[in-house]
Structures are given as structure tokens and as C-alpha cells.
C-alpha atoms as a PDB file:
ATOM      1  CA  UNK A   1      69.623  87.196  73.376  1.00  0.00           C
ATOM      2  CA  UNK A   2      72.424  88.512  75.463  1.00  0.00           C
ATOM      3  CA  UNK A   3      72.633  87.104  78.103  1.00  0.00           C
ATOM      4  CA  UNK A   4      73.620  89.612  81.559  1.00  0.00           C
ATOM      5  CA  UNK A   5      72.792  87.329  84.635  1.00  0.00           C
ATOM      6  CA  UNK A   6      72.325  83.848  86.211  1.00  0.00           C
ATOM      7  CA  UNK A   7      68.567  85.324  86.598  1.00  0.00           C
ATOM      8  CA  UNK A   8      68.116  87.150  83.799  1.00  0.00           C
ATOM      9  CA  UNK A   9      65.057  86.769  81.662  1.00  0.00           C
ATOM     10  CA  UNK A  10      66.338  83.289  79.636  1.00  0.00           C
ATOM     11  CA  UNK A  11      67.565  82.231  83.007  1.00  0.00           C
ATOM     12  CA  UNK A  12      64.156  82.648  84.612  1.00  0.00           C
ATOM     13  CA  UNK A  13      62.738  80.813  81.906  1.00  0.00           C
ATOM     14  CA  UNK A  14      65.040  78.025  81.982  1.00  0.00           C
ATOM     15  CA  UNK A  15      64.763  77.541  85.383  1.00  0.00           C
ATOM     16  CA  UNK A  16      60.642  77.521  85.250  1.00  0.00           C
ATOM     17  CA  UNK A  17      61.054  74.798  82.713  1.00  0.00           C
ATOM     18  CA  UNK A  18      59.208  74.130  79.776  1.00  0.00           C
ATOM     19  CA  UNK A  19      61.697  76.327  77.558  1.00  0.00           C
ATOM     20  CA  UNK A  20      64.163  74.970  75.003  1.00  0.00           C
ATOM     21  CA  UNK A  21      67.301  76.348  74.718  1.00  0.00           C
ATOM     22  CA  UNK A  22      69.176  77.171  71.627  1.00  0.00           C
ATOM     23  CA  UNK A  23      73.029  78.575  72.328  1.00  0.00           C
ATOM     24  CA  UNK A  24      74.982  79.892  69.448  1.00  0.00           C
ATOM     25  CA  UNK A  25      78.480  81.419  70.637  1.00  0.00           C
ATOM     26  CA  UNK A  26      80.501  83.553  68.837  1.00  0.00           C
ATOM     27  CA  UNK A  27      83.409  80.792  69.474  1.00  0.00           C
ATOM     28  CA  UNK A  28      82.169  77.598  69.861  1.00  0.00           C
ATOM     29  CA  UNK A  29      82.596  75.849  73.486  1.00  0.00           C
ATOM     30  CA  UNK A  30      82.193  72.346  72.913  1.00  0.00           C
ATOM     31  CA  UNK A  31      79.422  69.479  72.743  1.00  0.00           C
ATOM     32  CA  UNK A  32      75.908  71.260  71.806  1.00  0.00           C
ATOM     33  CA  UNK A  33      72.041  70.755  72.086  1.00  0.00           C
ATOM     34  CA  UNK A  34      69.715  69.131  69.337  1.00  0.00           C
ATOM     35  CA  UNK A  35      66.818  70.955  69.356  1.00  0.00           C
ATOM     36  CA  UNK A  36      63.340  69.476  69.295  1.00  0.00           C
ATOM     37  CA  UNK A  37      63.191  70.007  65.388  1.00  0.00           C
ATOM     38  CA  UNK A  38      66.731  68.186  65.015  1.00  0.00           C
ATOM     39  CA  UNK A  39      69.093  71.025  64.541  1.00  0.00           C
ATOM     40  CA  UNK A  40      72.253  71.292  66.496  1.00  0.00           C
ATOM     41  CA  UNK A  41      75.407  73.463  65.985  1.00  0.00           C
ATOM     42  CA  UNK A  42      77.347  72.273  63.327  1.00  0.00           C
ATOM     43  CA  UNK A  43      80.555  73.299  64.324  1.00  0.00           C
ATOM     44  CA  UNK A  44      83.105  70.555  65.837  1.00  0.00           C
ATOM     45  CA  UNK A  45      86.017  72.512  66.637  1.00  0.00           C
ATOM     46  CA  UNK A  46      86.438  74.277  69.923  1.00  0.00           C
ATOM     47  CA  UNK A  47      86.789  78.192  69.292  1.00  0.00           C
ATOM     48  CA  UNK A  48      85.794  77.609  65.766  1.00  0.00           C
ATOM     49  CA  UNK A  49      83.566  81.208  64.523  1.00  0.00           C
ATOM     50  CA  UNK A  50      79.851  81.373  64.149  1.00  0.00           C
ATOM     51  CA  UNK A  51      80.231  83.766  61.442  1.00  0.00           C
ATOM     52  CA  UNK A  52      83.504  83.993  60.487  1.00  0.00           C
ATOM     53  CA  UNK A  53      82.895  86.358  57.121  1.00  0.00           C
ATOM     54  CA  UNK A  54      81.634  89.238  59.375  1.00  0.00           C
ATOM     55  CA  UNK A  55      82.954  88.157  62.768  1.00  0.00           C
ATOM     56  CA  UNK A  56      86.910  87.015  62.024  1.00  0.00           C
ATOM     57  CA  UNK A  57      89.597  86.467  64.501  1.00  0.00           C
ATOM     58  CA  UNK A  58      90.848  90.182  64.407  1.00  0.00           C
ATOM     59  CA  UNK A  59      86.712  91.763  65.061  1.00  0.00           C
ATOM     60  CA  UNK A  60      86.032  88.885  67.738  1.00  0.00           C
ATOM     61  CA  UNK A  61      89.781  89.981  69.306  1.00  0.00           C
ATOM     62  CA  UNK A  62      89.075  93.626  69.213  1.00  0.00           C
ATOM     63  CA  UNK A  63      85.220  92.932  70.544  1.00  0.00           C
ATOM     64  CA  UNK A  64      86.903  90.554  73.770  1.00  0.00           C
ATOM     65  CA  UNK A  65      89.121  94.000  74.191  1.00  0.00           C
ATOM     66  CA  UNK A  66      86.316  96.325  74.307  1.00  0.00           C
ATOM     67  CA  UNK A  67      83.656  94.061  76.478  1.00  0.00           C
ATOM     68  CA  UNK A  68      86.056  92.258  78.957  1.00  0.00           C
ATOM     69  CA  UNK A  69      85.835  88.500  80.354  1.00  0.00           C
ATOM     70  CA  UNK A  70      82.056  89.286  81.629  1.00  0.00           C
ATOM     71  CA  UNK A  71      80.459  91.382  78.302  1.00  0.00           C
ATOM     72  CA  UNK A  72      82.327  88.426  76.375  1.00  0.00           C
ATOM     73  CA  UNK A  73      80.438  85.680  77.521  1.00  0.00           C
ATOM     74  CA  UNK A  74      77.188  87.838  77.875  1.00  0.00           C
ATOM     75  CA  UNK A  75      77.471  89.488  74.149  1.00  0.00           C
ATOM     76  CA  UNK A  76      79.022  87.137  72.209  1.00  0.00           C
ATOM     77  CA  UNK A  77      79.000  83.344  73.973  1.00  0.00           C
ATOM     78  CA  UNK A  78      75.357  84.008  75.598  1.00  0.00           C
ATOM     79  CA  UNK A  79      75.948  82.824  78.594  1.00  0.00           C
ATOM     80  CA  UNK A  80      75.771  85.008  82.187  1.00  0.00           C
ATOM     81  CA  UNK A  81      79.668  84.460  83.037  1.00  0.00           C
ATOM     82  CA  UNK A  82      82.775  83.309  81.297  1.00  0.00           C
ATOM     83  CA  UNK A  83      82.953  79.452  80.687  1.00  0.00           C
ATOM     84  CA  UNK A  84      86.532  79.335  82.637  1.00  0.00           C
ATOM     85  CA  UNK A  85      84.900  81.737  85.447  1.00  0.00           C
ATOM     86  CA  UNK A  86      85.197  85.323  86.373  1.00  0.00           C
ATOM     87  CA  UNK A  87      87.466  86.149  88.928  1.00  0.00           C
ATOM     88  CA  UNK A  88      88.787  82.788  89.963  1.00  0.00           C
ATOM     89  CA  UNK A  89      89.339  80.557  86.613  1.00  0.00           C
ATOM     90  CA  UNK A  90      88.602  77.273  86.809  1.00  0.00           C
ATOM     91  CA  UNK A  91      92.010  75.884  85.787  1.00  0.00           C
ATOM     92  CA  UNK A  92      93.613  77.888  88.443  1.00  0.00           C
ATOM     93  CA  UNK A  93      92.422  75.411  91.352  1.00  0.00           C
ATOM     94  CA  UNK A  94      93.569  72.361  92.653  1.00  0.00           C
ATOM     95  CA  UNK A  95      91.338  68.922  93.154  1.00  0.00           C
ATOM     96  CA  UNK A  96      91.767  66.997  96.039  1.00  0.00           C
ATOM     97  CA  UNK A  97      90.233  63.461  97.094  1.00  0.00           C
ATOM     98  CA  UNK A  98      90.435  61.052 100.363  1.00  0.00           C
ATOM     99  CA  UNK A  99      93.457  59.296 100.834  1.00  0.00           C
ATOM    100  CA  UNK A 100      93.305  55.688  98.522  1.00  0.00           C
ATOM    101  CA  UNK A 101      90.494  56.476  96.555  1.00  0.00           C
ATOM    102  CA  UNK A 102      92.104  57.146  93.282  1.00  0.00           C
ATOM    103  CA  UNK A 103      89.539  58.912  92.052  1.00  0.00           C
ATOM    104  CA  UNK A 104      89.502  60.086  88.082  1.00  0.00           C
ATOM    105  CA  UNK A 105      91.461  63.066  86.889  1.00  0.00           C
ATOM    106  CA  UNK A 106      89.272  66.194  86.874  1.00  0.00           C
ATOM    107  CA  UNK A 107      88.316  67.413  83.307  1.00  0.00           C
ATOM    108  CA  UNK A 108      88.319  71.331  83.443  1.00  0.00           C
ATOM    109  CA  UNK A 109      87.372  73.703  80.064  1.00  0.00           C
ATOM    110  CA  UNK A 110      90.041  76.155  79.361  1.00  0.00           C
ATOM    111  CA  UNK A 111      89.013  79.593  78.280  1.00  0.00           C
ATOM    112  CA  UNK A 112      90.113  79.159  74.977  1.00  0.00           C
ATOM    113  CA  UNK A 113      87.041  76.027  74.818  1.00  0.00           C
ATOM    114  CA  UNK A 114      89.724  72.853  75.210  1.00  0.00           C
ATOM    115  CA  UNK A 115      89.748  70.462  78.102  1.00  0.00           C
ATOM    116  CA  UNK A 116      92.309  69.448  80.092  1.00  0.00           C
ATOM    117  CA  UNK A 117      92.728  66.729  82.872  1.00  0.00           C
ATOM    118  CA  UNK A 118      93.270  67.444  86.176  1.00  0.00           C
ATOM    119  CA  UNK A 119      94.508  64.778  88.746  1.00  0.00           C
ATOM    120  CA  UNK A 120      93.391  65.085  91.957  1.00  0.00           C
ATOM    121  CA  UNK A 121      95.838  65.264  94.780  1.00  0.00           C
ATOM    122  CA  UNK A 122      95.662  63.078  97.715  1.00  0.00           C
ATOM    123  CA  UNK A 123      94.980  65.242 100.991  1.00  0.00           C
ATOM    124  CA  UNK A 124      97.321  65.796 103.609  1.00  0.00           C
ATOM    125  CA  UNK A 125      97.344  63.716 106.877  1.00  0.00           C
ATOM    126  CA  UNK A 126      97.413  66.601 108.759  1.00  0.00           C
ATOM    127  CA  UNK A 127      96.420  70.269 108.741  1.00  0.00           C
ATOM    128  CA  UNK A 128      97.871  73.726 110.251  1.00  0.00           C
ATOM    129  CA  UNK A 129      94.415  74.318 110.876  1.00  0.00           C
ATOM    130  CA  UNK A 130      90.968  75.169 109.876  1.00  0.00           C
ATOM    131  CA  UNK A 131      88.161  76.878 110.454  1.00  0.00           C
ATOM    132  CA  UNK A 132      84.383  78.038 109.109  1.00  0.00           C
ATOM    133  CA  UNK A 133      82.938  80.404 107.175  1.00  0.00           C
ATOM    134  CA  UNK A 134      79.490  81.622 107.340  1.00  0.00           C
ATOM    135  CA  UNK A 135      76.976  83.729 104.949  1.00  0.00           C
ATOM    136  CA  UNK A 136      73.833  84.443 106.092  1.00  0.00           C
ATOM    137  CA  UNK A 137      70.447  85.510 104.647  1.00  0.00           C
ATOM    138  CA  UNK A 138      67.058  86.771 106.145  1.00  0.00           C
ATOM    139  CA  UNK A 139      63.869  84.271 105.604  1.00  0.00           C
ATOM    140  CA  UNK A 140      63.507  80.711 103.919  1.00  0.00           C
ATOM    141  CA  UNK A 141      61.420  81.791 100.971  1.00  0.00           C
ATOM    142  CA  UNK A 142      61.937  80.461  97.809  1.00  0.00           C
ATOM    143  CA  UNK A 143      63.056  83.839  96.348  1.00  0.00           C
ATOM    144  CA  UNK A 144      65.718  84.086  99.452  1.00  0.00           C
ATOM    145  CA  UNK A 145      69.173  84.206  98.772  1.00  0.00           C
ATOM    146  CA  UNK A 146      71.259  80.992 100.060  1.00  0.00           C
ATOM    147  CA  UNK A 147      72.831  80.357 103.490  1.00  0.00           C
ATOM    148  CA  UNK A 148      76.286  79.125 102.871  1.00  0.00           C
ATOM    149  CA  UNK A 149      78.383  77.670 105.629  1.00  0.00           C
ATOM    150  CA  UNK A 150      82.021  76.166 104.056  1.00  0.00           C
ATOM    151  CA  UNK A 151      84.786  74.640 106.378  1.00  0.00           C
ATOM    152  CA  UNK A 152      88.045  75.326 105.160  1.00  0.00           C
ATOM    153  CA  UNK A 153      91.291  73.674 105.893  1.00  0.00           C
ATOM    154  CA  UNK A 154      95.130  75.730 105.615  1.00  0.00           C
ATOM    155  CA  UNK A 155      98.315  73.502 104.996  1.00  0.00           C
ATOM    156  CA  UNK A 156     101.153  76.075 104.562  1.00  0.00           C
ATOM    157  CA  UNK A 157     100.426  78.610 102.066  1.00  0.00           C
ATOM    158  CA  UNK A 158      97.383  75.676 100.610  1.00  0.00           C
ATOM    159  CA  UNK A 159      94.041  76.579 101.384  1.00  0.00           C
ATOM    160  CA  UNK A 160      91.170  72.997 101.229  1.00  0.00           C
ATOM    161  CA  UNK A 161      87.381  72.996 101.268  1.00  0.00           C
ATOM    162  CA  UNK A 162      86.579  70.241 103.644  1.00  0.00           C
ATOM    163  CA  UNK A 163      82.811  70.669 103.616  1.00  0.00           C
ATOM    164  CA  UNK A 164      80.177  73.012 101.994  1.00  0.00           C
ATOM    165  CA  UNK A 165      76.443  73.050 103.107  1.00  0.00           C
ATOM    166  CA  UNK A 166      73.776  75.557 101.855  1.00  0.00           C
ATOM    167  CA  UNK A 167      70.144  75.976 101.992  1.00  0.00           C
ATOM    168  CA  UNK A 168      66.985  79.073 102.418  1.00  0.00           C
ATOM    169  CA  UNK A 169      67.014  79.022 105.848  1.00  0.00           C
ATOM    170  CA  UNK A 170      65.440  81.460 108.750  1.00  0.00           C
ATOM    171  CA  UNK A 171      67.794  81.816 111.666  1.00  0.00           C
ATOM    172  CA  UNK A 172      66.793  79.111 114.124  1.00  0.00           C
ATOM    173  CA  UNK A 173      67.430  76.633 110.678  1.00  0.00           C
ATOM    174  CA  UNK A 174      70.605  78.431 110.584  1.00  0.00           C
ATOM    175  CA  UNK A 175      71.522  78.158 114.216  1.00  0.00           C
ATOM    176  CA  UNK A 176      71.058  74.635 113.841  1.00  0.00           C
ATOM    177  CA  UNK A 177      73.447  74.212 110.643  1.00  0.00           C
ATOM    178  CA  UNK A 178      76.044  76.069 112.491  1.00  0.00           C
ATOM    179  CA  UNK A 179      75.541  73.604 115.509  1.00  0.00           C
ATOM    180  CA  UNK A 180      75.478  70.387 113.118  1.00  0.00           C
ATOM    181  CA  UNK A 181      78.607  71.588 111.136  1.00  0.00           C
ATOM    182  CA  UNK A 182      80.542  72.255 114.648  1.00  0.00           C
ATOM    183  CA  UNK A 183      80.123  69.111 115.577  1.00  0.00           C
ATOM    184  CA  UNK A 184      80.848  67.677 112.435  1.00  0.00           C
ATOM    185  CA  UNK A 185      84.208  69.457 112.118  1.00  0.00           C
ATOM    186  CA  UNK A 186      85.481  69.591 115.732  1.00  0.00           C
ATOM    187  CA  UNK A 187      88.480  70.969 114.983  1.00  0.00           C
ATOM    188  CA  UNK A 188      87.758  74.078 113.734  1.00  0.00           C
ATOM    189  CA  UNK A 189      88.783  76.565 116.245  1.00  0.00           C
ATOM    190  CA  UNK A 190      87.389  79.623 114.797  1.00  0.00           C
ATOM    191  CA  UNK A 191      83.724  80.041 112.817  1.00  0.00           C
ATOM    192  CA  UNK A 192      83.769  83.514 110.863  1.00  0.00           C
ATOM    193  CA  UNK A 193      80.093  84.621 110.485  1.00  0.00           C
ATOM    194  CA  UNK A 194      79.166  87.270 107.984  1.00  0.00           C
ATOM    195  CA  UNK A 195      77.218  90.534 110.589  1.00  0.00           C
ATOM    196  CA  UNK A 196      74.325  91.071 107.951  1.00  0.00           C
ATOM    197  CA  UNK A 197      70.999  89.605 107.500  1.00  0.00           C
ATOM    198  CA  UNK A 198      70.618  87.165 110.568  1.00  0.00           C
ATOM    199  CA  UNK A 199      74.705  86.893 111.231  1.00  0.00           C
ATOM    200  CA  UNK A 200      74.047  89.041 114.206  1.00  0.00           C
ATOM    201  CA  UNK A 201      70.936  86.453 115.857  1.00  0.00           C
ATOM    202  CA  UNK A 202      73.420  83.994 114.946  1.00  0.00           C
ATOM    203  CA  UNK A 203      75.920  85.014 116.944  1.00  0.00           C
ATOM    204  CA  UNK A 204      73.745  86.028 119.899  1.00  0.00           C
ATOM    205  CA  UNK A 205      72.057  82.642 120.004  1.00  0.00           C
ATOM    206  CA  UNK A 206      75.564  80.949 119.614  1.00  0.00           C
ATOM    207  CA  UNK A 207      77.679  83.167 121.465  1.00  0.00           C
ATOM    208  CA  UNK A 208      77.625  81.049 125.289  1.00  0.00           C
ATOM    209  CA  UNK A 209      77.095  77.815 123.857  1.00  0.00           C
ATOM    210  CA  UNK A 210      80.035  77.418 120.418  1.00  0.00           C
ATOM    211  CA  UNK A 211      83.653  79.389 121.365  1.00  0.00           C
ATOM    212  CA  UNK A 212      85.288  81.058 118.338  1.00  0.00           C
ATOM    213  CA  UNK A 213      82.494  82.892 116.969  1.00  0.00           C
ATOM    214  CA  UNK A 214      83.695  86.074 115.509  1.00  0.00           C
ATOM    215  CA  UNK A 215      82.105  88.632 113.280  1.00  0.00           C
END
């Protein structure tokens, strides 16, 4: 089936468990499934055609024309968003690692269904500065949507993730987050939080205890 979202009906499923999955893009993305009956895609080749006879290069052009980066990956690769990402394409960013780890390059999928390698930069001794960033939700149900609190680090005109945390949390589990992160990250003079959902008790709870809070 199509697929139209990360919680569609086949991503339900999958995420209940007890499904197999079987994945036949139009253009073929790279290392594939064998099934519980022993098939698997035989194609090797990234962006080699499923059906090339009724689906060539020129219909599978004109189709990416008419359905755009999201109706793409939903109509024709099955999956909920493009394999290189939506907005922000993977290859666009940057990788970055602690200074003297030499960590291994980064390998990143192209739209087109190649990797490349990526080598991760060595992070900067010093920042211009940083600060947090802070979406909130309501309750800490299952169904909830996530808290997500990121700390985020400018040098010049380069903009680092530092630190991510997320969870479904109520607002005191939130409150305490926001404490734990401060103190984690010291030097982050200013903590943006989102005023929806429990932003607002947030902030109230916060405001005489953490400076920098702003909505």
C-alpha cells in the first residue's frame, strides 16, 4: 500500500509487531528484507526500476513531477517520507564528534539511493554561545506526543546540537527535565519554551527559580 504517514495503518501495524514487511519501491533504495518464505528483492542496483516495461525513466520522471518529494516516497517508494528527508536532506548537514575521538565517517543515502561518507568534524573549543529549546506536550500517555528539549550551540554562522532529550511527560516530569538539562548545560543563557500544551506551567513553575526563560 501507499504509504501517507509515520502512523498510518502499515505503520501501526509495524509498530504493534507481529507483521512482516514486504517493501517494493518504484526505484530501488538499497539492501532489502527476506521474507519469511525466502523471497527478497532481486534488484542490486540502487535506483534500478521495479517495472521498468510500464514504469521507465521518462513515466517515473514525469510521476516525481506531478507527486513532489512527499507523494514520491508515499506512492511510489512506500515509505511515509523521502529516504534523503523532507525539508532538511540528510546530506545537507554536518557531523560533528568530541575532540580526539576519531570517530568513523558518517554514511548518509543520497536521494538518488547511493551512499556517501561523511567525516565528522572535530568541535570547536569554544562557542559564541548557546542556548535551549523546548517543545512541550499535555499528559504522559502512551498515545501523547513527545517532549523534546535540544541544546544548541552557534559558532559564527554554524549552528551544533549539543544534547537532545525526549520523553511522554506531564509537566512536573517536564519541569524536572528542564531543571536537569540547566544544570547540565550551564552555559546556556537563554531556554526558548514553546507557549502551548504545558509551555505556559512550565514557565510559571520555572520563572523565579531558572533566568532566561522566554516564550
Amino acid at each position: 500500500m501507499q504509504r501517507c504517514h509515520q502512523r498510518d495503518l502499515s505503520g501501526h501495524l509495524l509498530e504493534q509487531g507481529g507483521w512482516e514487511l514486504l517493501c517494493l519501491p518504484a526505484e530501488y533504495e538499497g539492501p532489502t528484507r527476506v521474507t519469511s518464505i525466502g523471497f527478497s528483492d532481486p534488484r542490486t542496483q540502487p535506483g534500478e526500476l521495479l517495472w521498468p516495461d510500464r514504469f521507465g525513466p521518462i513515466e517515473i520522471a514525469n510521476l516525481k513531477i506531478t507527486l513532489g518529494s512527499y507523494g514520491t516516497a508515499g506512492q511510489l517508494q512506500q515509505r511515509p517520507s523521502p529516504a534523503g528527508g523532507g525539508i532538511f536532506k540528510r546530506h545537507w548537514w554536518q557531523y560533528y564528534q568530541p575532540r580526539g575521538m576519531n570517530l568513523p565517517p558518517v554514511i548518509v543515502r543520497m536521494p538518488d539511493g547511493t551512499q556517501i561518507s561523511i567525516v565528522a568534524i572535530e568541535v570547536p573549543r569554544y562557542v559564541d554561545e548557546q542556548l535551549q529549546s523546548w517543545d512541550c506536550a499535555f499528559k504522559d500517555l502512551e498515545t501523547s506526543d513527545y517532549v523534546v528539549g535540544q541544546v544548541w550551540a552557534r559558532v559564527g554562522a554554524f549552528f551544533l546540537l549539543g544534547d537532545q532529550v525526549r520523553g511522554r511527560w506531564d509537566c512536573p516530569a517536564t519541569v524536572k527535565a528542564v531543571r536537569e538539562l540547566t544544570q547540565k548545560w550551564p552555559g546556556t543563557i537563554a531556554k526558548l519554551i514553546e507557549d502551548k500544551a504545558n509551555g505556559s506551567a512550565v514557565i510559571q513553575m520555572l520563572a523565579h527559580e531558572i533566568p532566561g526563560l522566554l516564550r
